[in-house]
Protein backbone atom coordinates (compact mmCIF):
# COMPACT_ATOMS: atom_id res chain seq x y z
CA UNK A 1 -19.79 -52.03 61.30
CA UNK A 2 -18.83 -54.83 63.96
CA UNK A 3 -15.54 -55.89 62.73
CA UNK A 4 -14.31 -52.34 61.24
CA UNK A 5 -12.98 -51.17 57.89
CA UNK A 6 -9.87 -53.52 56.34
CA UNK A 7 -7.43 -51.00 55.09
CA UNK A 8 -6.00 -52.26 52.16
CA UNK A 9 -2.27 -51.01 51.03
CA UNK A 10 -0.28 -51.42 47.50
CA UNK A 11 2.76 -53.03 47.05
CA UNK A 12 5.10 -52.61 44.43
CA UNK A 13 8.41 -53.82 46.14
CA UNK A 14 9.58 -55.07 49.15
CA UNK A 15 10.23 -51.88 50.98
CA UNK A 16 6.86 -50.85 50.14
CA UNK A 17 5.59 -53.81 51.81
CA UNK A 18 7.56 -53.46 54.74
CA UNK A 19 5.85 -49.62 55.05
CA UNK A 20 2.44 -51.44 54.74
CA UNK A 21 3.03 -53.72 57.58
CA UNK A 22 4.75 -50.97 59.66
CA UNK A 23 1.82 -48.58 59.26
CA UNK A 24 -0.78 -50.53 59.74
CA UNK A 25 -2.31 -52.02 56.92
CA UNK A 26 -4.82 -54.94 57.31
CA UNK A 27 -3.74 -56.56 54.48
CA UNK A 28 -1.69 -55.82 50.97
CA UNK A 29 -2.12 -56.30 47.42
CA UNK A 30 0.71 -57.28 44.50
CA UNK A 31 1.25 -58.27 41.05
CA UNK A 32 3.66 -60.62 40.02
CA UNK A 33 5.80 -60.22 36.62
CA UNK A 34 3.47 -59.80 33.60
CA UNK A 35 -0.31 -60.54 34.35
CA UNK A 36 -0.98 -57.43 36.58
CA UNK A 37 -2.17 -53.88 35.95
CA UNK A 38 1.51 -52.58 37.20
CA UNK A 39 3.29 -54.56 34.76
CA UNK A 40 5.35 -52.13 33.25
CA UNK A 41 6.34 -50.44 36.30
CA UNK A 42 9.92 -50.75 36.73
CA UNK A 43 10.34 -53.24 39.73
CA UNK A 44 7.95 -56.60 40.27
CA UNK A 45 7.61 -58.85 42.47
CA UNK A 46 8.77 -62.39 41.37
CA UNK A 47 7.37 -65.97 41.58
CA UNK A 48 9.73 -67.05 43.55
CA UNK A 49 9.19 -63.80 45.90
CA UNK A 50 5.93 -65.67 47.08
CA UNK A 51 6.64 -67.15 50.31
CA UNK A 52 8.70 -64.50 51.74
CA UNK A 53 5.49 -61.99 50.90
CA UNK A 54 3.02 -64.45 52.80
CA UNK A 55 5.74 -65.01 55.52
CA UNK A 56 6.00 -61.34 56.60
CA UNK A 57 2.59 -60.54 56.60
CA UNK A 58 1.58 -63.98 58.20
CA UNK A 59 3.45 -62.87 61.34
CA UNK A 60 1.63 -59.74 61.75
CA UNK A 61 -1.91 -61.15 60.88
CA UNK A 62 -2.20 -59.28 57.28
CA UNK A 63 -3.87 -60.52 54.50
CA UNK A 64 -2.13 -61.17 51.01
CA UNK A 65 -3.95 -60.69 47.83
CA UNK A 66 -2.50 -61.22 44.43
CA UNK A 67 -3.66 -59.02 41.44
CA UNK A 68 -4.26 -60.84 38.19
CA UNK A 69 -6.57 -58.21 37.09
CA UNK A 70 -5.61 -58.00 33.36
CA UNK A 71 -7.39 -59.04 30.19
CA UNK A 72 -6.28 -62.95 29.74
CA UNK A 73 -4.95 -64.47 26.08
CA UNK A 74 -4.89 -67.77 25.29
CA UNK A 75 -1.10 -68.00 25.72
CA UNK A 76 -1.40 -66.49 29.00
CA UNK A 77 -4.02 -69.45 30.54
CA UNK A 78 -0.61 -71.39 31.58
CA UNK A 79 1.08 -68.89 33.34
CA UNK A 80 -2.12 -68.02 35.24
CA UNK A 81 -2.36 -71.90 36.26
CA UNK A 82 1.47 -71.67 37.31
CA UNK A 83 0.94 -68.28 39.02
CA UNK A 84 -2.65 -69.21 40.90
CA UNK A 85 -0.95 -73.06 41.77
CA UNK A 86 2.57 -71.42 43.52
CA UNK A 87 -0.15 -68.21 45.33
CA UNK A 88 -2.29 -71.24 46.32
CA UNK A 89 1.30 -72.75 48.04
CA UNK A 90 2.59 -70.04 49.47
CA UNK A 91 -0.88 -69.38 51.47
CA UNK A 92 -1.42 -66.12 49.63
CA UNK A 93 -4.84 -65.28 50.84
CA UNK A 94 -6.60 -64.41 47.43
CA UNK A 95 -6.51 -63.35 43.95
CA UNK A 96 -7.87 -60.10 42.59
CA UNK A 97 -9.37 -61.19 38.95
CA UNK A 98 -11.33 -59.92 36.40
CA UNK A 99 -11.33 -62.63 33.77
CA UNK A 100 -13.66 -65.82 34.03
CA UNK A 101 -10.70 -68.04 33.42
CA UNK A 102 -8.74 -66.87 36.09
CA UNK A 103 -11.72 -66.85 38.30
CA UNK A 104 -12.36 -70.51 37.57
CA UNK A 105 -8.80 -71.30 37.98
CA UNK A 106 -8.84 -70.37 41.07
CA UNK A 107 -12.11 -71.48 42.44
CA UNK A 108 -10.58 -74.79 40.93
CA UNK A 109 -7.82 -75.00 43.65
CA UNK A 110 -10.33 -74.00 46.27
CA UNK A 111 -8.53 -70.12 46.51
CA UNK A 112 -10.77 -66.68 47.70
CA UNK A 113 -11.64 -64.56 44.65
CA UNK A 114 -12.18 -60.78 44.90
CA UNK A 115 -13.85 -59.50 41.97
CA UNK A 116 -11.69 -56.17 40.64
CA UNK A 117 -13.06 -52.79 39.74
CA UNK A 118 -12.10 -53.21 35.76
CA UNK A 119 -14.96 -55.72 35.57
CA UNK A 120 -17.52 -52.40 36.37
CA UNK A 121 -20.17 -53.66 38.70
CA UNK A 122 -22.84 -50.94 39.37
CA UNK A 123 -25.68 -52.73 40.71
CA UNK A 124 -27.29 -55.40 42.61
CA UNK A 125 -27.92 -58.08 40.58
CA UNK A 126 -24.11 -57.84 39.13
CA UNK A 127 -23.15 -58.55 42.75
CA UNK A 128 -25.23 -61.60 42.78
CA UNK A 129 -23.65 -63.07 39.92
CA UNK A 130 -20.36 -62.55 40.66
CA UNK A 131 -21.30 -63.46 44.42
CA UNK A 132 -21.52 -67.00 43.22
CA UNK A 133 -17.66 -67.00 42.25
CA UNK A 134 -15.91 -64.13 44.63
CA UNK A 135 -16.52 -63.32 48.59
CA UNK A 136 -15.17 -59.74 47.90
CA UNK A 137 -16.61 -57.04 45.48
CA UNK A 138 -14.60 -53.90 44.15
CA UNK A 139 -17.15 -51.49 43.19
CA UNK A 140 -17.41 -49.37 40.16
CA UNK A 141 -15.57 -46.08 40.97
CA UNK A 142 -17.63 -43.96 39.24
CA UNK A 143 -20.38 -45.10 42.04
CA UNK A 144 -21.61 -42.14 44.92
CA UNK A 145 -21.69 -43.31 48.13
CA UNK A 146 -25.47 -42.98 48.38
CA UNK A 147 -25.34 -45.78 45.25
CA UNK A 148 -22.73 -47.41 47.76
CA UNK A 149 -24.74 -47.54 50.60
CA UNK A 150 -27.95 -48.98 48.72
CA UNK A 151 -25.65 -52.06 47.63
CA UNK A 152 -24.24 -52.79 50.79
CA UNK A 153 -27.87 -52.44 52.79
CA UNK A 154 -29.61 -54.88 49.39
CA UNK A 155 -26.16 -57.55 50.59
CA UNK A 156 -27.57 -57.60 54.29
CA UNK A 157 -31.34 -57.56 53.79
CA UNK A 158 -31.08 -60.54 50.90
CA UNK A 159 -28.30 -62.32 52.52
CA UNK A 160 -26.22 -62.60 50.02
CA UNK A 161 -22.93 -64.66 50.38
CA UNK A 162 -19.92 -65.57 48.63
CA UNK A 163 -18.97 -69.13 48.02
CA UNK A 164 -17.13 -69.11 51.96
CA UNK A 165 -20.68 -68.78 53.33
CA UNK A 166 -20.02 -64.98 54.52
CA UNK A 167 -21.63 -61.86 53.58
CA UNK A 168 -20.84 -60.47 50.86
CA UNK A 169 -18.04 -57.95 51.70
CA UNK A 170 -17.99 -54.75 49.19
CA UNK A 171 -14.81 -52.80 48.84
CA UNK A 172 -13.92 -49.66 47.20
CA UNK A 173 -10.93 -46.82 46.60
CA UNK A 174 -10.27 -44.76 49.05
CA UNK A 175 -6.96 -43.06 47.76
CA UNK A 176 -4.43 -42.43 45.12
CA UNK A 177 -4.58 -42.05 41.07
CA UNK A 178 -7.88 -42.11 39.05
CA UNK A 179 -8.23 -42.82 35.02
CA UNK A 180 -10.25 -40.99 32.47
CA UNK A 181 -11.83 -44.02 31.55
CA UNK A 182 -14.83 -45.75 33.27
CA UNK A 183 -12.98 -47.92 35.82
CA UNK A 184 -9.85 -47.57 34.50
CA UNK A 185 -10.72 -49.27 31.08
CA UNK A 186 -8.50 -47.16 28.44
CA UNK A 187 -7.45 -47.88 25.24
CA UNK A 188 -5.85 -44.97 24.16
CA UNK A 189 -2.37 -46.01 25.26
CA UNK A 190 -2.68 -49.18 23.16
CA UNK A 191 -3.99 -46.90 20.22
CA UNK A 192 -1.26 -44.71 20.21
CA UNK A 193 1.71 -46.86 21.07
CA UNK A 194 0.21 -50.51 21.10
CA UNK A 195 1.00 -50.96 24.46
CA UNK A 196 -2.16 -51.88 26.15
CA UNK A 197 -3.26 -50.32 29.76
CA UNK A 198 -5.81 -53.34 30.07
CA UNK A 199 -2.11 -55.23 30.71
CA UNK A 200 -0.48 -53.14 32.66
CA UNK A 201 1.16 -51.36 30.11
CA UNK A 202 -0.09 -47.92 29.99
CA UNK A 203 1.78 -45.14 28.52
CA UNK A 204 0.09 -42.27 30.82
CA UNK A 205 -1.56 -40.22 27.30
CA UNK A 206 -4.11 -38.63 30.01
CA UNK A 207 -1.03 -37.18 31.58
CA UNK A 208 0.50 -34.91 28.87
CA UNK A 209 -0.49 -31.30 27.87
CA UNK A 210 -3.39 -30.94 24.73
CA UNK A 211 -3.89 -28.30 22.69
CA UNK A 212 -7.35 -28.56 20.67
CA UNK A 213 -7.82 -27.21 17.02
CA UNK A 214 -10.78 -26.67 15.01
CA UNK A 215 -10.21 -28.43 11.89
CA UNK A 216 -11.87 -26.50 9.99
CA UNK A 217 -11.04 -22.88 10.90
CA UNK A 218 -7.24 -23.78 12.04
CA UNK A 219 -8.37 -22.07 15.22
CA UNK A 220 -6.76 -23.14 18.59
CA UNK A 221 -10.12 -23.86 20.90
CA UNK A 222 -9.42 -21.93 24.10
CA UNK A 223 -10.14 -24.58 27.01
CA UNK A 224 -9.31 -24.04 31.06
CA UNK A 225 -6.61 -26.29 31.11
CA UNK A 226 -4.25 -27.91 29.00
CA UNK A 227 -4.09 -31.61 31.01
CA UNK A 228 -7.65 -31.81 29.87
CA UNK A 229 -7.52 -35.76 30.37
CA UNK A 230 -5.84 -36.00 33.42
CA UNK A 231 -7.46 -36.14 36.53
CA UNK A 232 -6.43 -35.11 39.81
CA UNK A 233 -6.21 -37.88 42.75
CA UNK A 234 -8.89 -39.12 44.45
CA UNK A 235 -8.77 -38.57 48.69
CA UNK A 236 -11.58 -39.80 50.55
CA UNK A 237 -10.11 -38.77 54.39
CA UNK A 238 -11.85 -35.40 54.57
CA UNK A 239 -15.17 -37.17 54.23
CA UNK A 240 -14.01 -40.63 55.71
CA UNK A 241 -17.24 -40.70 58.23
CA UNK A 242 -19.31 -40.86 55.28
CA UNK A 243 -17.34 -43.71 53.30
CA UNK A 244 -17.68 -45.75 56.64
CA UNK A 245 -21.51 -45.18 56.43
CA UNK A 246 -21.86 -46.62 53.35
CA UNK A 247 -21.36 -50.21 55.08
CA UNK A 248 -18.47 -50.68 52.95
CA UNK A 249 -16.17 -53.90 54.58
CA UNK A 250 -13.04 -52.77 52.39
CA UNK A 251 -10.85 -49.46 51.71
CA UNK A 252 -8.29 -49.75 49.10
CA UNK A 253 -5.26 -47.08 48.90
CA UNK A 254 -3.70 -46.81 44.66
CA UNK A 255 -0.41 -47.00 44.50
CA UNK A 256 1.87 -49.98 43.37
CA UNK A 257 3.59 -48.28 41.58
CA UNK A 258 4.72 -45.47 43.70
CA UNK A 259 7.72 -44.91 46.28
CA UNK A 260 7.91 -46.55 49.82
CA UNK A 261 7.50 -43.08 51.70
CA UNK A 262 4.17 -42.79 49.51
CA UNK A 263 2.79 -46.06 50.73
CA UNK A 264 4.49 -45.24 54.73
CA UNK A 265 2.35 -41.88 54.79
CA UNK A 266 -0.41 -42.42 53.20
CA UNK A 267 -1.26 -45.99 55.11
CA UNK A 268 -0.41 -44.05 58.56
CA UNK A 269 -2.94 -41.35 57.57
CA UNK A 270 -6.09 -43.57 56.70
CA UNK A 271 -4.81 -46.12 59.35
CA UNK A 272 -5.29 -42.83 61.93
CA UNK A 273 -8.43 -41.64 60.16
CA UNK A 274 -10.65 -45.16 60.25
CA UNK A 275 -9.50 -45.65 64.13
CA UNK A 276 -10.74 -42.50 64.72
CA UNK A 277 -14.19 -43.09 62.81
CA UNK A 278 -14.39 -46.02 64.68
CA UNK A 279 -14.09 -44.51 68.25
CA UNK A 280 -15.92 -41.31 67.71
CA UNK A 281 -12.63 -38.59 67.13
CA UNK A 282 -12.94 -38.26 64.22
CA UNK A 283 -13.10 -33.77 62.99
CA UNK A 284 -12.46 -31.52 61.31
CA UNK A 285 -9.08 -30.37 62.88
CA UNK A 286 -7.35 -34.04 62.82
CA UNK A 287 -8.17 -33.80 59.27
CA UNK A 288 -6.43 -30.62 58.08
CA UNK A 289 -3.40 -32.62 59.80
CA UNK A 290 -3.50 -35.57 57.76
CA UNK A 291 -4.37 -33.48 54.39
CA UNK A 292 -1.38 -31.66 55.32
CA UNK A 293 0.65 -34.77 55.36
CA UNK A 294 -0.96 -36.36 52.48
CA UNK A 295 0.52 -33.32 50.20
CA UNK A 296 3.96 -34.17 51.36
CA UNK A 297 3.99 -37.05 49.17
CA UNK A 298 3.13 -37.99 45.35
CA UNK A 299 -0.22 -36.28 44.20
CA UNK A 300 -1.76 -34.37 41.17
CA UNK A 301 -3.70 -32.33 43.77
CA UNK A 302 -6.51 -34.18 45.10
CA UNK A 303 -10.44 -34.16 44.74
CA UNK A 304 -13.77 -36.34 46.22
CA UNK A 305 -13.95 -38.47 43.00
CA UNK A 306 -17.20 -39.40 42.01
CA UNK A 307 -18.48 -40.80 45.90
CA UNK A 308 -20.22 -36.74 46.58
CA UNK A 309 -22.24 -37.20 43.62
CA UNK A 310 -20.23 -34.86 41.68
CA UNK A 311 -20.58 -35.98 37.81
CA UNK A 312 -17.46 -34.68 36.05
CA UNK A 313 -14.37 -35.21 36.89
CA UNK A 314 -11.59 -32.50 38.38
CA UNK A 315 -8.50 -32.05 36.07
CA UNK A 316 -4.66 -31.61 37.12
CA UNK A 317 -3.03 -28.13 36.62
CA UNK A 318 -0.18 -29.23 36.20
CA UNK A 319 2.35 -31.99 34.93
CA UNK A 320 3.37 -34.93 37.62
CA UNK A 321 3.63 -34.52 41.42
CA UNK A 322 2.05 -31.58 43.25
CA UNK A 323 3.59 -33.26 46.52
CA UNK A 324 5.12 -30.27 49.04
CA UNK A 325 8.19 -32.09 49.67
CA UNK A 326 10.85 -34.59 48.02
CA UNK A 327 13.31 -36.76 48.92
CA UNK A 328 17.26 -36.27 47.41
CA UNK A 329 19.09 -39.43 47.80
CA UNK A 330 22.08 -38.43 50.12
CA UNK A 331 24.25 -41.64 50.48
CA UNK A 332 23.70 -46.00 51.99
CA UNK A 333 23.69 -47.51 55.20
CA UNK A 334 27.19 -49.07 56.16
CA UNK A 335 26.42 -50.63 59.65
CA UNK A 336 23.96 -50.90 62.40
CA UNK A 337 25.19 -50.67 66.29
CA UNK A 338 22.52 -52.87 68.30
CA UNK A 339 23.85 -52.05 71.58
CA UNK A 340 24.18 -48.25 70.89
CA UNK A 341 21.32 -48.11 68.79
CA UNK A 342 22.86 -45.97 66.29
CA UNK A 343 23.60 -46.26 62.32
CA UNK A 344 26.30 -45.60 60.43
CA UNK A 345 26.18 -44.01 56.80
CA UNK A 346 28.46 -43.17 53.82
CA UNK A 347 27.68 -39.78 52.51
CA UNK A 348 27.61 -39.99 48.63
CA UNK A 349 26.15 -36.82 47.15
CA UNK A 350 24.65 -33.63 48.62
CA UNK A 351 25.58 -32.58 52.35
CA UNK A 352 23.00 -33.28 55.09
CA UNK A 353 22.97 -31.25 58.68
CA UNK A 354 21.62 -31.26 62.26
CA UNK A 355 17.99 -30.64 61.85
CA UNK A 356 17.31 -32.17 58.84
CA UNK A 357 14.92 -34.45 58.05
CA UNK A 358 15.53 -37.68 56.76
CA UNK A 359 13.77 -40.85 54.81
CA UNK A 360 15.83 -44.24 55.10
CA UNK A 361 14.35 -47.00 53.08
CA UNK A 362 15.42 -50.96 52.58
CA UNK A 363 13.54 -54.05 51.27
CA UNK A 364 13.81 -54.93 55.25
CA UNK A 365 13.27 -51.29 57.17
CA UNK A 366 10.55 -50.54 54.83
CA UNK A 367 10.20 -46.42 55.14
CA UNK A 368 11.70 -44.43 58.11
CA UNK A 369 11.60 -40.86 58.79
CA UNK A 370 12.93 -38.73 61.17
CA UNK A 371 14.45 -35.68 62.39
CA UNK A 372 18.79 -35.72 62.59
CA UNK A 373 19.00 -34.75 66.24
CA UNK A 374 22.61 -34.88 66.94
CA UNK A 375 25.55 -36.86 64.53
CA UNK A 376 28.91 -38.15 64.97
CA UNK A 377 30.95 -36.94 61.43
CA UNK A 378 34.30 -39.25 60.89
CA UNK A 379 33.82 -40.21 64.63
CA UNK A 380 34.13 -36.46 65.89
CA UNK A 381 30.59 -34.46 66.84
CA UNK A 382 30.32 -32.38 64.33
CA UNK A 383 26.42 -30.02 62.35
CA UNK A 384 27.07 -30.48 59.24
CA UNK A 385 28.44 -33.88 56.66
CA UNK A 386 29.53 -33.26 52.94
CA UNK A 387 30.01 -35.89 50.00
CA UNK A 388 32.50 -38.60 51.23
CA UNK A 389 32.09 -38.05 54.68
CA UNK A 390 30.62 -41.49 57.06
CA UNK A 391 28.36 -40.40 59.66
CA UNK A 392 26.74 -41.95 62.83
CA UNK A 393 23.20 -40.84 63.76
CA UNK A 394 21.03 -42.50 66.91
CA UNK A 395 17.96 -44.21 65.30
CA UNK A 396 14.77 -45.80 66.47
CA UNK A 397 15.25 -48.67 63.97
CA UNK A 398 17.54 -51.05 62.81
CA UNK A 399 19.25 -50.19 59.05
CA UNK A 400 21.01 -52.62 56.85
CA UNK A 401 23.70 -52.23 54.66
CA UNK A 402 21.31 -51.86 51.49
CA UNK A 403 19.39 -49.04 52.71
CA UNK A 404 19.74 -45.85 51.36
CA UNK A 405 19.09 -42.23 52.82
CA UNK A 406 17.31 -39.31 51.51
CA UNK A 407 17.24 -35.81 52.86
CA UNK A 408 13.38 -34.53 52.76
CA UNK A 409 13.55 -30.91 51.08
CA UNK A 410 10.38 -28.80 50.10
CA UNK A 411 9.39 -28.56 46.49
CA UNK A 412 7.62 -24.84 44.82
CA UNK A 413 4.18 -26.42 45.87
CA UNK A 414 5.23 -25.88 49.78
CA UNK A 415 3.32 -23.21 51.20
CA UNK A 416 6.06 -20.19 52.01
């Protein structure tokens, strides 16, 4: 492809954003309050957190897209004008929809539409429809790449544009959590505890352990695994060459509503992985490193999804994270020394030592890691810091005072 893949990161929170635009994303995506398919995580962007989103990506040349992916009431049409009006304001690049309202509202005020995957597009005449409305297409994820690839190669031949006059662009998931249900339509959150995952509100049934009985007998059907519903993460770097081949313009990493570090890693991985596709590095060893580093942070183990042609899904093993490492919050940043370089921290729990590895995160530093290489402990040298102590450490960034520090420890999925 001439102008490359766009790698496309979440963003939950503003130190998730800043680890987007420090690792290399080409642009980011984020719900507001209510109308987004995150919003019951536990922190949101605001209205009023608009400007300051388009402002930092603005000065690094990333793109902005806002999410209002969710199925759209009748009391909700006002908040979506309010919502599309203040994006339209702030120079927020696009919208992400679904619903035809929110699509029109937005063609209304002249603002890019990107179709989203809950609509379910699977074919070529879908994309012409929605071509007519939206200059970006997420795909179906229950699509192979071979069904990818035909798409993409039907946009070119029939040149087929959105309403900006460019091609078509086609984007699909590259990384992070997959649903059950055909792209990610559930219900049985809203069935079970009338909290609907078609508004962001989903209550994660997949996710628990099952046992199945035979009604009949009273017998306890014997089945491989108990998280029968839950499926493991999708990871597309192992097989990234191929994903490129499919002519896709778009790769979009999951994740709103996961940590900072999550977002840091994984967008530093697939940022490493598409450059290298792109100037012919690309193999096999470069990817055992980045699967390596992939499993450091939030995952349910991972598998190709559906893009390999495989038909069924692959199911978790366990409950939660499979991720080799964690992060144990150790204490908050006090003060920064510009001249010196070097930050100064309040140890609050835990004790923390030469050699360790540490994860500093702030709406404004984003996600930091690195390796404690010498440290100052109540202004004498010293290996080792308990609770209450202040240390000084030389960094490679600046901190602020509302950054916090985590020690990185492995977890019983690290390899011994």
């Amino acid at each position: 492809m001439s102008k490359g893949i766009e790698l496309m990161a979440p963003a939950g929170n503003f130190e998730s954003l800043q680890a987007a635009i420090d690792n290399g994303a080409d642009s980011v995506y984020f719900g507001v309050e209510q109308l987004n398919m995150r919003a019951r995580a536990s922190i949101n962007f605001t209205l009023d957190d608009l400007p300051e989103i388009s402002r930092r990506c603005k000065e690094k040349g990333i793109r902005t897209y806002l999410t209002l992916n969710t199925i759209i009431y009748d009391h909700d049409l006002s908040i979506v004008k309010t919502l599309i009006n203040e994006a339209k304001k702030a120079n927020i690049s696009a919208v992400i929809a679904m619903d035809q309202a929110v699509i029109s509202m937005a063609r209304s005020v002249d603002m890019e539409v990107h179709i989203s995957t809950q609509i379910n597009i699977t074919n070529i005449e879908t994309v012409k429809f929605y071509a007519m409305f939206a200059d970006t297409i997420v795909l179906s994820r229950e699509l192979s790449l071979r069904q990818v690839k035909k798409i993409t190669e039907q946009i070119i031949k029939e040149n087929i544009t959105g309403p900006s006059g460019r091609l078509l662009e086609i984007e699909i998931f590259g990384h992070g959590a997959l649903c059950m249900a055909v792209s990610g339509k559930c219900y049985l959150s809203l069935h079970s505890h009338n909290s609907s995952a078609n508004r962001g509100a989903c209550k994660q049934n997949c996710r628990k352990k099952y046992t199945v009985i035979d009604q009949e007998s009273g017998f306890e059907i014997e089945i491989d695994n108990e998280y029968m519903m839950s499926p493991k993460d999708l990871c597309t770097i192992d097989f990234l060459d191929q994903v490129a081949d499919s002519g896709i313009s778009v790769l979009k990493i999951e994740g709103r509503g996961r940590a900072p570090e999550y977002v840091a890693k994984v967008i530093k991985c697939y940022r490493n992985a598409i450059d290298s596709v792109a100037n012919g590095s690309y193999n096999k060893e470069k990817v055992i490193s980045w699967m390596q580093e992939l499993e450091k942070v939030y995952n349910r183990g991972f598998w190709n999804g559906y893009y390999l042609g495989q038909k069924l899904g692959e199911w978790s093993k366990d409950s939660g994270s499979h991720a080799t490492q964690k992060k144990v919050y150790i204490g908050k940043g006090m003060h920064y020394f510009p001249k010196a370089n070097i930050g100064e921290f309040k140890i609050e729990a835990y004790n923390i030592s030469v050699g360790d590895t540490v994860l500093v995160t702030g709406p404004t530093t984003g996600a930091e890691e690195m390796q404690i290489q010498e440290m100052f402990v109540n202004d004498i040298k010293g290996e080792s810091a308990l609770k209450g102590d202040s240390i000084t450490i030389p960094l490679a960034f600046r901190i602020r005072p509302s950054d916090k520090l985590y020690k990185i420890v492995a977890t019983e999925y690290a390899e011994v």
